[in-house]
Protein backbone atom coordinates (compact mmCIF):
# COMPACT_ATOMS: atom_id res chain seq x y z
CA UNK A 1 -91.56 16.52 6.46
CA UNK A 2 -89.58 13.58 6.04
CA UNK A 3 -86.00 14.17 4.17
CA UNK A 4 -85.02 11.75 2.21
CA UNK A 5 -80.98 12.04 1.41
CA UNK A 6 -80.31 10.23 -2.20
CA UNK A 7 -77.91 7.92 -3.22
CA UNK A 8 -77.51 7.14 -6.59
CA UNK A 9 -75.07 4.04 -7.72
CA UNK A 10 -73.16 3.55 -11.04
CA UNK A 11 -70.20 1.16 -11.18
CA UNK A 12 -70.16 1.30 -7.21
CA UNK A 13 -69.99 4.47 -6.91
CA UNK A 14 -71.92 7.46 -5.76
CA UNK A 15 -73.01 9.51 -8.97
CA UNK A 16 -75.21 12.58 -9.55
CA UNK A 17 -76.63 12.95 -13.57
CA UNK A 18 -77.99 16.20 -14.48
CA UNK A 19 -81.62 15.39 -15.62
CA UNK A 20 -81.04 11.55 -15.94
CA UNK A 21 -78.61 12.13 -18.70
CA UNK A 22 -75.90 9.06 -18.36
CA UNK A 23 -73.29 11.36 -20.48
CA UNK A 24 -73.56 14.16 -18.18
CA UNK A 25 -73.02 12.72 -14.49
CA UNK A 26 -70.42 13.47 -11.83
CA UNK A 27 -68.51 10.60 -10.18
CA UNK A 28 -67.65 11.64 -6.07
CA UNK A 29 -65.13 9.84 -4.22
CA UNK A 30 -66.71 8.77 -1.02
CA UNK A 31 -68.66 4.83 -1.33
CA UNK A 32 -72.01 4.51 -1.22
CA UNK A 33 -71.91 2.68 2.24
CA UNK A 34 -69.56 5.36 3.31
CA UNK A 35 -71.72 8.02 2.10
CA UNK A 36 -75.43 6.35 3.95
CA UNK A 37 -73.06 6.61 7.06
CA UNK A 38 -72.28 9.97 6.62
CA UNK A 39 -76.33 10.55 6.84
CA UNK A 40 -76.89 8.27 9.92
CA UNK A 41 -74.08 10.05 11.79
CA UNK A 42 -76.38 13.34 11.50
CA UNK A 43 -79.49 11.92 12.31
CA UNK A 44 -81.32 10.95 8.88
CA UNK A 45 -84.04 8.64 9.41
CA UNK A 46 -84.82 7.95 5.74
CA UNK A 47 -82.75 7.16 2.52
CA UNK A 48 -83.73 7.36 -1.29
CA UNK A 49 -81.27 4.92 -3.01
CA UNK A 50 -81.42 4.69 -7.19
CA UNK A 51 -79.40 1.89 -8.74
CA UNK A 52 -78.91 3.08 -12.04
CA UNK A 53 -76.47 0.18 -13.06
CA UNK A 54 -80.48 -1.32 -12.74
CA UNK A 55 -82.17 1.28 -14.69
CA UNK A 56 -80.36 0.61 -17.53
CA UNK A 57 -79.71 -3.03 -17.57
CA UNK A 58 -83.35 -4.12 -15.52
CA UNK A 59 -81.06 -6.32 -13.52
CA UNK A 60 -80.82 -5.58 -9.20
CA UNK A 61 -77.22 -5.16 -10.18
CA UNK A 62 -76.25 -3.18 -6.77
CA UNK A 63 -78.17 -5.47 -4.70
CA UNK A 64 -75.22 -6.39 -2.82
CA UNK A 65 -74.27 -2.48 -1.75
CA UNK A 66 -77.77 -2.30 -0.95
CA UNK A 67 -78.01 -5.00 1.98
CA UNK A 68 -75.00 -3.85 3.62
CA UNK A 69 -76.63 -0.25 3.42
CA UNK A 70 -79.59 -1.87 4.97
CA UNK A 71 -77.62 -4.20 7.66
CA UNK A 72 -74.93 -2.04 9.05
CA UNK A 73 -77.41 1.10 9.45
CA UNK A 74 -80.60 2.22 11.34
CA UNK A 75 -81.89 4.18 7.75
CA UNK A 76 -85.38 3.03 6.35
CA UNK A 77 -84.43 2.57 2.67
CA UNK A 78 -86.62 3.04 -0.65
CA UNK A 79 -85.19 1.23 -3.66
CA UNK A 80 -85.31 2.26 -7.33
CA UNK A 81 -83.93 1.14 -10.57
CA UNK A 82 -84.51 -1.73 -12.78
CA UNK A 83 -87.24 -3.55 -10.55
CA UNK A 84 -89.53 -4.89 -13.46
CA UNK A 85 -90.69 -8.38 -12.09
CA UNK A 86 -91.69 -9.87 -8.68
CA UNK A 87 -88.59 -11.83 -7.99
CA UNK A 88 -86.30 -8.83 -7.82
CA UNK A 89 -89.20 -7.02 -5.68
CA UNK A 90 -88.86 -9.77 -3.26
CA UNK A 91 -84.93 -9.66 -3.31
CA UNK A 92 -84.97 -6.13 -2.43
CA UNK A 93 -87.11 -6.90 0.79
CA UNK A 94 -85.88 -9.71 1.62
CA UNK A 95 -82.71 -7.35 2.03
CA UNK A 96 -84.91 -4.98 4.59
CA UNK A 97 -85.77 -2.39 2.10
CA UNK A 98 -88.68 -0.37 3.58
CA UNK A 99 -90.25 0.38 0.41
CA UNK A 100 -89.08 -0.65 -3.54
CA UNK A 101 -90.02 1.29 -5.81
CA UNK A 102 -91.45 0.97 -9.28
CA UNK A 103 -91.49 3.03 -12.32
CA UNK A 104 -90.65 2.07 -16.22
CA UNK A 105 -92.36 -1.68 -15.28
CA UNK A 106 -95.27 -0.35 -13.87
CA UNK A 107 -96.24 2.34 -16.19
CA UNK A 108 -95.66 -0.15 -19.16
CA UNK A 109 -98.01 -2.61 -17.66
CA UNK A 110 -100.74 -1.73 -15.28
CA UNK A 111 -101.24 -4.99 -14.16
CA UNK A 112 -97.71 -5.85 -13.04
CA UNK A 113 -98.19 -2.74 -10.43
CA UNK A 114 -101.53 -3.80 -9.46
CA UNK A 115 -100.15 -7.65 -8.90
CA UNK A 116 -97.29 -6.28 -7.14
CA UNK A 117 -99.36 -3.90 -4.52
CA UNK A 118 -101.43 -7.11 -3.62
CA UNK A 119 -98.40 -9.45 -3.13
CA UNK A 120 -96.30 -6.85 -1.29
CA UNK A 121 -98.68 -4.71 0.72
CA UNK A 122 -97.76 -1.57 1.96
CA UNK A 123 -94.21 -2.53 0.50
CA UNK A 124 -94.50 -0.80 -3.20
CA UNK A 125 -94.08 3.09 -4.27
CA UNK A 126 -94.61 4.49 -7.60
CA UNK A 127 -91.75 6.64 -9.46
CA UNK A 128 -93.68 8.64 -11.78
CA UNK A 129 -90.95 10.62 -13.45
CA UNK A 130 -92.31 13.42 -15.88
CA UNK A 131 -90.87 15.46 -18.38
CA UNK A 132 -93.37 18.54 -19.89
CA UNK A 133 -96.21 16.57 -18.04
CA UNK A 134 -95.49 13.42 -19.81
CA UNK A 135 -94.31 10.39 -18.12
CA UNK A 136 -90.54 8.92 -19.16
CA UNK A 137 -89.65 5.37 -18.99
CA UNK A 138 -86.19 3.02 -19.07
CA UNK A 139 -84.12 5.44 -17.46
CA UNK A 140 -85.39 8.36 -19.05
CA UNK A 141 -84.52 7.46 -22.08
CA UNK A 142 -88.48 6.60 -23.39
CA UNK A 143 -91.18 9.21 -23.80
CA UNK A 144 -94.64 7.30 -22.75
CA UNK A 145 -97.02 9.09 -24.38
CA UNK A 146 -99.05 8.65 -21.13
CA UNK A 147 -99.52 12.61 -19.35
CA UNK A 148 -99.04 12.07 -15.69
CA UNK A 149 -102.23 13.20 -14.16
CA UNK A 150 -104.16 10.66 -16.40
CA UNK A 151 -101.71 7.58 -15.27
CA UNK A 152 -101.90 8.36 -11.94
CA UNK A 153 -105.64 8.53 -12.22
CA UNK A 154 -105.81 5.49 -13.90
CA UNK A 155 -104.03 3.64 -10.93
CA UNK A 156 -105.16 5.69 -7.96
CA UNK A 157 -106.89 2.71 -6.23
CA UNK A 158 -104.01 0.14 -7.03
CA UNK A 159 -102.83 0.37 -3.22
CA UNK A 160 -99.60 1.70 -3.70
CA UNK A 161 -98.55 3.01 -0.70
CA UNK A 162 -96.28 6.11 -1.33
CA UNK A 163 -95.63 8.16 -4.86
CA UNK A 164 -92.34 9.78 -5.40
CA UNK A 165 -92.62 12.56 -8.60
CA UNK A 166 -89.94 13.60 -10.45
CA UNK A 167 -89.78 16.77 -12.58
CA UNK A 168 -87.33 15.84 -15.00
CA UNK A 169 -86.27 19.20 -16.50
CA UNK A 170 -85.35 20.27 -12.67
CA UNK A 171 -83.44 17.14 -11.66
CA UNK A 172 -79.76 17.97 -10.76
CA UNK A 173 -80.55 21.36 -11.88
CA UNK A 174 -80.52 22.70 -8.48
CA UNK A 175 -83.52 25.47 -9.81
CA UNK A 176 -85.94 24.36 -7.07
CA UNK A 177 -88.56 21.55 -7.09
CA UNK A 178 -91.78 21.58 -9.92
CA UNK A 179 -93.93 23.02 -6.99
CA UNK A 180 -97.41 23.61 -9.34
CA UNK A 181 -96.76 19.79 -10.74
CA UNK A 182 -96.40 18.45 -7.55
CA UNK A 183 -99.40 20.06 -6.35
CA UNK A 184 -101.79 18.57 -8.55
CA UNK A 185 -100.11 15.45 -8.15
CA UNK A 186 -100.54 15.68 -4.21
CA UNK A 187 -104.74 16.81 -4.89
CA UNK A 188 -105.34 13.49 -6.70
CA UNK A 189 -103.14 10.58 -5.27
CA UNK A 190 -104.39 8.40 -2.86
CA UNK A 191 -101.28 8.02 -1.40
CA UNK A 192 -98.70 10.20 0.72
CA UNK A 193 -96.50 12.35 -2.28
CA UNK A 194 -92.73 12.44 -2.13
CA UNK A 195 -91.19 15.56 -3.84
CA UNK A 196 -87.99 15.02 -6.04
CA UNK A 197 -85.74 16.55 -8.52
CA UNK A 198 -84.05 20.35 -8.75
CA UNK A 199 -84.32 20.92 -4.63
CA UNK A 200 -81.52 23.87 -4.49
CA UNK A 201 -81.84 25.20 -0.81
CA UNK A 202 -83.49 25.12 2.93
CA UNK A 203 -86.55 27.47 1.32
CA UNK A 204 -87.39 24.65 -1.08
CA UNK A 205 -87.92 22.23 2.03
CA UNK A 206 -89.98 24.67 3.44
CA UNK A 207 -91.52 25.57 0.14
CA UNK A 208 -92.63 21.76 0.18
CA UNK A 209 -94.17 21.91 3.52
CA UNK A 210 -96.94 23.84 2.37
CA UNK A 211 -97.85 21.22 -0.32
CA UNK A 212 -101.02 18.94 0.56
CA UNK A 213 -100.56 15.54 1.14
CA UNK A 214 -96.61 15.81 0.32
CA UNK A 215 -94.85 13.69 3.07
CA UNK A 216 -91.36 14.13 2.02
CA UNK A 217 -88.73 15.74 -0.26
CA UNK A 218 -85.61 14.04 -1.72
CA UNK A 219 -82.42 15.84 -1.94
CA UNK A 220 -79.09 14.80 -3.96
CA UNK A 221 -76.94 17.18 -6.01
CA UNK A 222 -76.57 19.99 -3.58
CA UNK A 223 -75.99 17.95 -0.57
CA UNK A 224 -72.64 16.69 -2.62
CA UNK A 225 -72.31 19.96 -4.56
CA UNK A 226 -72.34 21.74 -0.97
CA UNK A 227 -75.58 23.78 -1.02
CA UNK A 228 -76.80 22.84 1.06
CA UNK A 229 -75.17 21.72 4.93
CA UNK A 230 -76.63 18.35 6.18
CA UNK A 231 -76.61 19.75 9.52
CA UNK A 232 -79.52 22.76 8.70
CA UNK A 233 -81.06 19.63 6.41
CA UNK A 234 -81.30 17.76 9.29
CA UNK A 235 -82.90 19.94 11.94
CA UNK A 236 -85.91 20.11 8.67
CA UNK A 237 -86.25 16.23 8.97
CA UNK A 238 -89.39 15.11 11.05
């Protein structure tokens, strides 16, 4: 099970919202380079970075943080927020991002994701961030209309190398991960699954271990809230 520490960025710092709502978020003091250090130092391997600055604006508006993130550390580094055309795909690897990662772009058009997979192979994840089974777009702030399991089926054979779902309603709720959800995402995707949103505690990391096809689990709020201790996180990572 790969862990996969979060950092999320607004205004240059290190932020945690409580189910994507901008109004409701809690600022922390330590940087974001500071803070990708901190998970080097005990033996991370992987790091789940959202620029929300970009998920509101569409802009790679923390691009900057992000390349020192990348340069001065041994982390592999996925990239969300505000990616909605090729050029800002290619800025984000060009920086050494392992993977970027689309959502609101790709689930607007099809064809953008489908372009992007054959330009960048191997390079692109999907964010598929639900709420009630629907998908949400532009930050969360757009209700698709499109349910989940019929996008994802839609796109299964696009070549997108790794899926990260998002329960919504659980996200810095700290109530444990949509486990059912994310098991009937993991049945159907072509693609290795990356839990997210409401993990609480150590048993939710196991929890996710049992999950088919689910190669990794994304933790935030209580790694800065104190839940949970990044040295029993770390001993989970694999």
């Amino acid at each position: 099970m790969k862990i996969f520490p979060a950092i999320d960025i607004k205004d240059k710092k290190c932020v945690r919202l409580v189910k994507g709502d901008f109004d409701n978020k809690t600022e922390y003091q330590i940087s974001p380079v500071d803070q990708a250090s901190k998970y080097q130092d005990y033996g991370f391997k992987n790091l789940h970075i959202v620029d929300l600055d970009g998920a509101l604006t569409g802009e790679t508006v923390n691009q900057d943080i992000i390349k020192d993130i990348v340069n001065k550390f041994d982390l592999r580094v996925e990239i969300g927020g505000g990616i909605r055309n090729f050029d800002s795909i290619q800025k984000y690897i060009d920086a050494g991002a392992e993977k970027v990662i689309l959502g609101s772009a790709a689930i607007k058009d099809k064809n953008f994701l489908k372009e992007a997979c054959k330009k960048f192979p191997n390079k692109i994840a999907l964010g598929l961030d639900a709420k009630d089974g629907y998908l949400s777009v532009s930050g969360w702030k757009e209700n698709s209309n499109q349910l989940t399991l019929d996008y994802l089926k839609e796109v299964n054979n696009y070549g997108v190398s790794r899926l990260i779902y998002t329960d919504i309603n659980r996200d810095g709720m700290k109530q444990s991960p949509n486990f059912s959800e994310t098991s009937k995402v993991g049945e159907i995707s072509n693609c290795p699954v990356i839990i997210s949103g409401g993990v609480s505690s150590i048993d939710d990391i196991k929890k996710a271990k049992n999950l088919k096809n689910v190669e990794g689990i994304i933790v935030g709020k209580a790694i800065y809230d104190g839940d949970i201790k990044l040295d029993e996180l770390a001993k989970e990572d694999a």
